[in-house]
N, C-alpha and C. Protein backbone atom coordinates (compact mmCIF):
# COMPACT_ATOMS: atom_id res chain seq x y z
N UNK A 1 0.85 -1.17 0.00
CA UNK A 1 0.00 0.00 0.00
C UNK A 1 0.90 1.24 0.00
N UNK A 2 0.71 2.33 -0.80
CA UNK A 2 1.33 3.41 -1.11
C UNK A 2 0.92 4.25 0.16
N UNK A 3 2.01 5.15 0.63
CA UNK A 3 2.10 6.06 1.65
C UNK A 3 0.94 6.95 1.49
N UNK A 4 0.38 7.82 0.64
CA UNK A 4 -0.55 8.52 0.06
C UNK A 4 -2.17 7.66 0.59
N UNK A 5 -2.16 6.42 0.61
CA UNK A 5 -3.60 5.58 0.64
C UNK A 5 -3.58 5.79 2.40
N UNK A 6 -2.25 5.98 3.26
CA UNK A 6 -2.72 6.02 4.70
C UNK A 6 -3.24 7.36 5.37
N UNK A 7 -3.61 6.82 6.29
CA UNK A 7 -3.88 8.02 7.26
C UNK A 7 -2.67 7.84 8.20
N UNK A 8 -2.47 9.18 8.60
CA UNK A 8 -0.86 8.58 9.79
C UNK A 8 -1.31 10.09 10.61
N UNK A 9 -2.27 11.37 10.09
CA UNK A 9 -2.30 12.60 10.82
C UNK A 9 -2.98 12.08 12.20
N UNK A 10 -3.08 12.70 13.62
CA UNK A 10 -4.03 12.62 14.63
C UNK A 10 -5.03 12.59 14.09
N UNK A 11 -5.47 14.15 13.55
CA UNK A 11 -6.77 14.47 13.44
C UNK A 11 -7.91 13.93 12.14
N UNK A 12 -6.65 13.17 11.12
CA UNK A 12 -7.30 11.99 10.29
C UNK A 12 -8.41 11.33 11.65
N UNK A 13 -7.41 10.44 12.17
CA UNK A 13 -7.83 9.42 13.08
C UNK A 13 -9.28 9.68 13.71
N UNK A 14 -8.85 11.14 14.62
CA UNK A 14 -10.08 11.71 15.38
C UNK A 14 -11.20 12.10 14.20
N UNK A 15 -10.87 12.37 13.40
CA UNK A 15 -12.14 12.29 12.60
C UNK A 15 -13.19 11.14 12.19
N UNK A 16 -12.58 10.08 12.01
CA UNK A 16 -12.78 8.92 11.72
C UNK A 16 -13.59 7.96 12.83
N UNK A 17 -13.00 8.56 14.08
CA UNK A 17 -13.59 7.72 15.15
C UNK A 17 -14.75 8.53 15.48
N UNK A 18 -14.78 9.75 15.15
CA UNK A 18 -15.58 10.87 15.68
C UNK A 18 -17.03 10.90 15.16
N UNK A 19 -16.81 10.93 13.99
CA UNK A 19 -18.19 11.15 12.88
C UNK A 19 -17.89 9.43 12.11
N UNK A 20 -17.40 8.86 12.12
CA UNK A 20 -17.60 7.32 11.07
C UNK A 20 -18.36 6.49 11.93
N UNK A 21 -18.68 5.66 11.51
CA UNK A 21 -19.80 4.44 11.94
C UNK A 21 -18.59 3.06 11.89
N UNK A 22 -19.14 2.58 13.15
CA UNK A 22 -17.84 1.56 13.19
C UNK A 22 -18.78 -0.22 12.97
N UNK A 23 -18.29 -1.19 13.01
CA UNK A 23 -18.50 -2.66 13.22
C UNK A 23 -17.64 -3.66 13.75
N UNK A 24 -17.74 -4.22 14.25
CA UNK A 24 -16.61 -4.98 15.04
C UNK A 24 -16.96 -7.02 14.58
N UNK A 25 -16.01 -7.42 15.04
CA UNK A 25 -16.05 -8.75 14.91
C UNK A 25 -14.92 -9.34 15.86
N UNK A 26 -14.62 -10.43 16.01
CA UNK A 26 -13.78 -11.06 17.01
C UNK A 26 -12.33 -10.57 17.29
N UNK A 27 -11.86 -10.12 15.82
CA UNK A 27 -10.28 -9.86 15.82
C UNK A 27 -10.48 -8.15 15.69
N UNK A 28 -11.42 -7.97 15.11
CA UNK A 28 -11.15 -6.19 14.39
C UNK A 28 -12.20 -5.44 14.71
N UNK A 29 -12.04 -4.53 14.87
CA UNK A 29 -13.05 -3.05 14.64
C UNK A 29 -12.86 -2.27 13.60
N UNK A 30 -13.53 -2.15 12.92
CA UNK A 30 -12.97 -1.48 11.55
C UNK A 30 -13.87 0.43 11.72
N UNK A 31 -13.72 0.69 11.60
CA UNK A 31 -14.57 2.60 11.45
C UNK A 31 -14.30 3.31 10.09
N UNK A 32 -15.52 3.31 9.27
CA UNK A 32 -15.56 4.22 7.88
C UNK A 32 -15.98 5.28 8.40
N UNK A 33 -15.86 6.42 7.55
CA UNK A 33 -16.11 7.92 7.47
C UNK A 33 -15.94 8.15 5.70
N UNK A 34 -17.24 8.67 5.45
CA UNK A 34 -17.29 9.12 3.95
C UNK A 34 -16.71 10.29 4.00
N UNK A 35 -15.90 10.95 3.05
CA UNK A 35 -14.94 12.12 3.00
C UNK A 35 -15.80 12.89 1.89
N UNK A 36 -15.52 14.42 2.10
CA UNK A 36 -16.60 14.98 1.09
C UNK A 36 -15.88 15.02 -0.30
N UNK A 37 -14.36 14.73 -0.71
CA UNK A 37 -13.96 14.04 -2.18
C UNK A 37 -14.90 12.44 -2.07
N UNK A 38 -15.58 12.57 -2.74
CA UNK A 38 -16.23 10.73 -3.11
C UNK A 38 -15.41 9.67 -4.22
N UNK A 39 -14.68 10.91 -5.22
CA UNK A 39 -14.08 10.17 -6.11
C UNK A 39 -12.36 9.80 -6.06
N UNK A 40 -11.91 10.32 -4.26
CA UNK A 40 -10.71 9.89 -4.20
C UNK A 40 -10.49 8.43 -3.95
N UNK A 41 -8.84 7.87 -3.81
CA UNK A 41 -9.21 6.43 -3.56
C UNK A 41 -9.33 6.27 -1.46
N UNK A 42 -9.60 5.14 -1.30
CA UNK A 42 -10.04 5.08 -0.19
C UNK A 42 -8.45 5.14 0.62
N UNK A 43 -8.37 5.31 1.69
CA UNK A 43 -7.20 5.96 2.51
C UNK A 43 -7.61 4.54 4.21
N UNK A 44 -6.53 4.02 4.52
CA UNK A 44 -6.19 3.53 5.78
C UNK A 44 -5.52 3.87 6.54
N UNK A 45 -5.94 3.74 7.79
CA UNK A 45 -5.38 3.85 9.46
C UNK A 45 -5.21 2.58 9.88
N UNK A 46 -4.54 2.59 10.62
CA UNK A 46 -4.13 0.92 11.18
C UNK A 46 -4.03 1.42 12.87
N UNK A 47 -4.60 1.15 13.82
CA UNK A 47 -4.68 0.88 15.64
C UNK A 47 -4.16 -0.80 15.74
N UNK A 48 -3.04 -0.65 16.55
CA UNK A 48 -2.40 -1.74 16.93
C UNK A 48 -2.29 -1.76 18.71
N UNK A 49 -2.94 -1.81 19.29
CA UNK A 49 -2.97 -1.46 20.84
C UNK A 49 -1.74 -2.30 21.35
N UNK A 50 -1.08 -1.73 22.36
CA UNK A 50 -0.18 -2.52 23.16
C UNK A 50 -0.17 -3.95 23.39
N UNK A 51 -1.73 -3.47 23.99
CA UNK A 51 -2.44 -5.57 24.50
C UNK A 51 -2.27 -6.50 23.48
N UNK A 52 -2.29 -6.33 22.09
CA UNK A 52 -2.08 -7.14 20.83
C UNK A 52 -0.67 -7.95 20.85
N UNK A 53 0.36 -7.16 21.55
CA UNK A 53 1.71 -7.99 21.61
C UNK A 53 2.96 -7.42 21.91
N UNK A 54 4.28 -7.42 21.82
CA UNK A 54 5.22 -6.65 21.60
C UNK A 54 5.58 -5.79 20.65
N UNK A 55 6.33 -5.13 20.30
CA UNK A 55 6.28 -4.08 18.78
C UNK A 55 7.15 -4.77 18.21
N UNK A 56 7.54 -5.93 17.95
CA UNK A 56 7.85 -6.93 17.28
C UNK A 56 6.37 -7.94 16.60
N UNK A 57 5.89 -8.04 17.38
CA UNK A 57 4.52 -8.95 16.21
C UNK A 57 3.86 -7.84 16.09
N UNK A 58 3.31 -6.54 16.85
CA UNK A 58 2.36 -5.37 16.18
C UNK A 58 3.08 -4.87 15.40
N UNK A 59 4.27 -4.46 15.03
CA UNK A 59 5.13 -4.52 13.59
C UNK A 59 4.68 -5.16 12.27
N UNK A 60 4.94 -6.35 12.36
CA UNK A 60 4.77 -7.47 11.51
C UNK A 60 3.25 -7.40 11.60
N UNK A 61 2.43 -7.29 12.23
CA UNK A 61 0.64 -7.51 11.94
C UNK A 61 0.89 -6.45 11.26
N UNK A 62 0.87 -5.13 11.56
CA UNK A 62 0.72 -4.03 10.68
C UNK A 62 1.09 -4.36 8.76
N UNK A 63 2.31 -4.96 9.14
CA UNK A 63 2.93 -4.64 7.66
C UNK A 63 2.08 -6.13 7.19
N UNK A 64 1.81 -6.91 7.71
CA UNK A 64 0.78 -8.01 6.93
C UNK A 64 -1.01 -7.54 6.95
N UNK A 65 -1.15 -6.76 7.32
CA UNK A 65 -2.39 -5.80 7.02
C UNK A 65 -2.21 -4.34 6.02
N UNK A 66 -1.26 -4.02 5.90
CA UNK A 66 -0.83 -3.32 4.88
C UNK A 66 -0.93 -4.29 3.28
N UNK A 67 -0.53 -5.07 3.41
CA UNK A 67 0.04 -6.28 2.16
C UNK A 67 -1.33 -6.33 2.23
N UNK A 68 -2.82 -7.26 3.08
CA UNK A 68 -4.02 -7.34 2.50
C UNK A 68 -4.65 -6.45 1.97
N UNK A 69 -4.37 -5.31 2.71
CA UNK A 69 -5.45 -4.45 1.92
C UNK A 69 -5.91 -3.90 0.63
N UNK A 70 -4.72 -3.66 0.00
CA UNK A 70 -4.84 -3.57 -1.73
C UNK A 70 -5.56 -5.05 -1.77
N UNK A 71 -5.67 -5.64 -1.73
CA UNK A 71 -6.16 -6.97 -2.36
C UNK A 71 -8.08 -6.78 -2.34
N UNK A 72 -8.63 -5.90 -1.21
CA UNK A 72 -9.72 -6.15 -0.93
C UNK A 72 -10.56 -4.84 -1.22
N UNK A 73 -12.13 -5.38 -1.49
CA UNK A 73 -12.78 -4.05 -2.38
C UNK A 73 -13.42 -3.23 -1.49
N UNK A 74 -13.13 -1.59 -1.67
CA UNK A 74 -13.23 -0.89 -0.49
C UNK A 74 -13.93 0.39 -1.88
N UNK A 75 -14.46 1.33 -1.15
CA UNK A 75 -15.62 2.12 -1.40
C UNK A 75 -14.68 3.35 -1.39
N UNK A 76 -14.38 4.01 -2.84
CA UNK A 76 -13.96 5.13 -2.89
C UNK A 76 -14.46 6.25 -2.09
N UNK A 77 -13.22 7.11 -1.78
CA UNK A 77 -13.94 8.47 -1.39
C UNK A 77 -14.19 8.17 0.73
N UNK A 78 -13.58 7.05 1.63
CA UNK A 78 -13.76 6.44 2.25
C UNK A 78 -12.43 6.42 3.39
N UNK A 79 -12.53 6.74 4.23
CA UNK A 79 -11.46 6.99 5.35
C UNK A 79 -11.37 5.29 6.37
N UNK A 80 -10.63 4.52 6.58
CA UNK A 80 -10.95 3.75 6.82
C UNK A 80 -10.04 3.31 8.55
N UNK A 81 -10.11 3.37 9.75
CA UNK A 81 -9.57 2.51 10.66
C UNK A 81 -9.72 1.09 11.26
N UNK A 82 -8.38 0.61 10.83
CA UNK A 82 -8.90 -1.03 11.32
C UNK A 82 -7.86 -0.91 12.52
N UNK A 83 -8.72 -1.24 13.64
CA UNK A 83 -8.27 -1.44 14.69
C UNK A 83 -8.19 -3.07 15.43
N UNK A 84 -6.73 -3.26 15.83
CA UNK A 84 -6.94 -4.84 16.32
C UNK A 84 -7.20 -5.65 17.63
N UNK A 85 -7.77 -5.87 17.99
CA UNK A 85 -7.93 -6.71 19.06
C UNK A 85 -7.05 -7.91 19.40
N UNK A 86 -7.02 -7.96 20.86
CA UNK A 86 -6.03 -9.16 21.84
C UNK A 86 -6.02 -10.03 21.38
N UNK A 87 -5.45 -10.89 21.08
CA UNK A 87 -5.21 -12.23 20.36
C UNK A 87 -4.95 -12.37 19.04
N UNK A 88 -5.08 -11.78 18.26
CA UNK A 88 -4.87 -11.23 17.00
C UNK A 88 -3.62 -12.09 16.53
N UNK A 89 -2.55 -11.31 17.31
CA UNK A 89 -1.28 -11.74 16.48
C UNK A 89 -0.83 -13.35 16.86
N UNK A 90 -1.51 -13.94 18.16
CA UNK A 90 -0.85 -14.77 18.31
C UNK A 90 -1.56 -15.89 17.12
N UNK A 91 -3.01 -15.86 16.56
CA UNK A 91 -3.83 -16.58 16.21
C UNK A 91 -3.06 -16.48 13.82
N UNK A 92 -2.52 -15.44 13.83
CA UNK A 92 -2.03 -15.20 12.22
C UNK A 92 -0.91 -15.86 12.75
N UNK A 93 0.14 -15.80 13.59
CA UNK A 93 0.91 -16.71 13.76
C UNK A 93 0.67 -18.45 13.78
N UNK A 94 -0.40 -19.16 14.41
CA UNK A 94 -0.53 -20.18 14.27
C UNK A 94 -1.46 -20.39 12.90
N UNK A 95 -2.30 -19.96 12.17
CA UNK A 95 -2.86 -19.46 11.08
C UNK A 95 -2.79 -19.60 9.78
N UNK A 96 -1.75 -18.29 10.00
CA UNK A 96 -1.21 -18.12 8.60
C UNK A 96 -1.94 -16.71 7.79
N UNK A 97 -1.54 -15.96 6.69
CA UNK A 97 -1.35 -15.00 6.08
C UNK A 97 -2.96 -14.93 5.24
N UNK A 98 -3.35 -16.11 4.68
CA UNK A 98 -4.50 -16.57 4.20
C UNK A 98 -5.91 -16.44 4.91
N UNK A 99 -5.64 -16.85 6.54
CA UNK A 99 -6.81 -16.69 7.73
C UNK A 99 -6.74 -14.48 8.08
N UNK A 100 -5.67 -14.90 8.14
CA UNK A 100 -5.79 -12.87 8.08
C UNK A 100 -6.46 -12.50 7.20
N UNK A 101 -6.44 -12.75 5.89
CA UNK A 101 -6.75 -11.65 5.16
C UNK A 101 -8.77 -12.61 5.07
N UNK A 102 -9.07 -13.51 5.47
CA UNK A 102 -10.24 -13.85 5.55
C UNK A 102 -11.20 -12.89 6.64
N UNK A 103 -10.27 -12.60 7.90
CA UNK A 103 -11.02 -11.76 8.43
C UNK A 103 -10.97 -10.89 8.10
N UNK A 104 -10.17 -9.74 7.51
CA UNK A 104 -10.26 -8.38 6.81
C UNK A 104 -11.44 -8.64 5.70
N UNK A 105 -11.76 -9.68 5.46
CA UNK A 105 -12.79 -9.53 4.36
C UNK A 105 -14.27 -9.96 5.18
N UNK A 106 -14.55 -10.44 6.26
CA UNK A 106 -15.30 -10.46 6.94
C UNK A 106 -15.52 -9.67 7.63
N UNK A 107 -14.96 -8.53 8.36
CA UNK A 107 -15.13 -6.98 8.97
C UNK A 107 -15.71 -6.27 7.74
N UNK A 108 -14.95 -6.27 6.62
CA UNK A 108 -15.42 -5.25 5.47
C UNK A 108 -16.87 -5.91 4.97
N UNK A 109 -16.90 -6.66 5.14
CA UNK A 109 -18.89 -7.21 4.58
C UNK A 109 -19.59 -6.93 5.62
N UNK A 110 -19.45 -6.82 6.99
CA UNK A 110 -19.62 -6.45 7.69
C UNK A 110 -20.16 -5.40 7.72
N UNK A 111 -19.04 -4.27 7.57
CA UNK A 111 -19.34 -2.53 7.16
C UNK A 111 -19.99 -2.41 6.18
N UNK A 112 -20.48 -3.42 5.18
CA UNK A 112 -21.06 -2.90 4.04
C UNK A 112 -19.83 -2.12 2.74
N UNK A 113 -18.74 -2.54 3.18
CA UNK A 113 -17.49 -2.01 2.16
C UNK A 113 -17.34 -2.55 1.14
């Protein structure tokens, strides 16, 4: 994913959590916010909380949630935070790369993305 598709500002973030509509599922919370460009491409935030692991596997989750996301169909014009929940990293570790990106596609049907 190209630097340009993230969100990395605070006030990205606080916007997102502020005014977007969120959905959750076992591993993720995901939060959209429609942006008033509709025809830009959609933009990600990534929340990796402490509780998820050391900054050695929330490292590595990040950059293997980076790698899914181009892969999956997301709604132009669309601010997006996926936030991860406890157990997360230990469960893509026993897993595998394939079960990750199954739940990123089960949060996003979820949201209606």
């Amino acid at each position: 994913m190209e630097r340009r598709y993230r969100l990395s500002r605070s006030r990205d973030f606080d916007n997102v959590y502020r005014h977007g509509r969120s959905t959750s599922t076992r591993f993720f919370t995901l939060h959209a916010f429609p942006r008033e460009d509709a025809s830009s491409e959609p933009r990600l935030g990534l929340a990796i909380p402490k509780s998820v692991g050391t900054a050695v596997k929330r490292n590595r989750l990040k950059r293997m949630l980076r790698e899914v996301w181009p892969m999956k169909d997301r709604r132009r014009g669309f601010d997006y935070v996926l936030v991860a929940r406890p157990g997360l990293a230990e469960t893509v570790e026993a897993r595998g790369f394939d079960w990750l990106s199954e739940r990123v596609d089960e949060v996003m049907e979820r949201a209606g993305s």
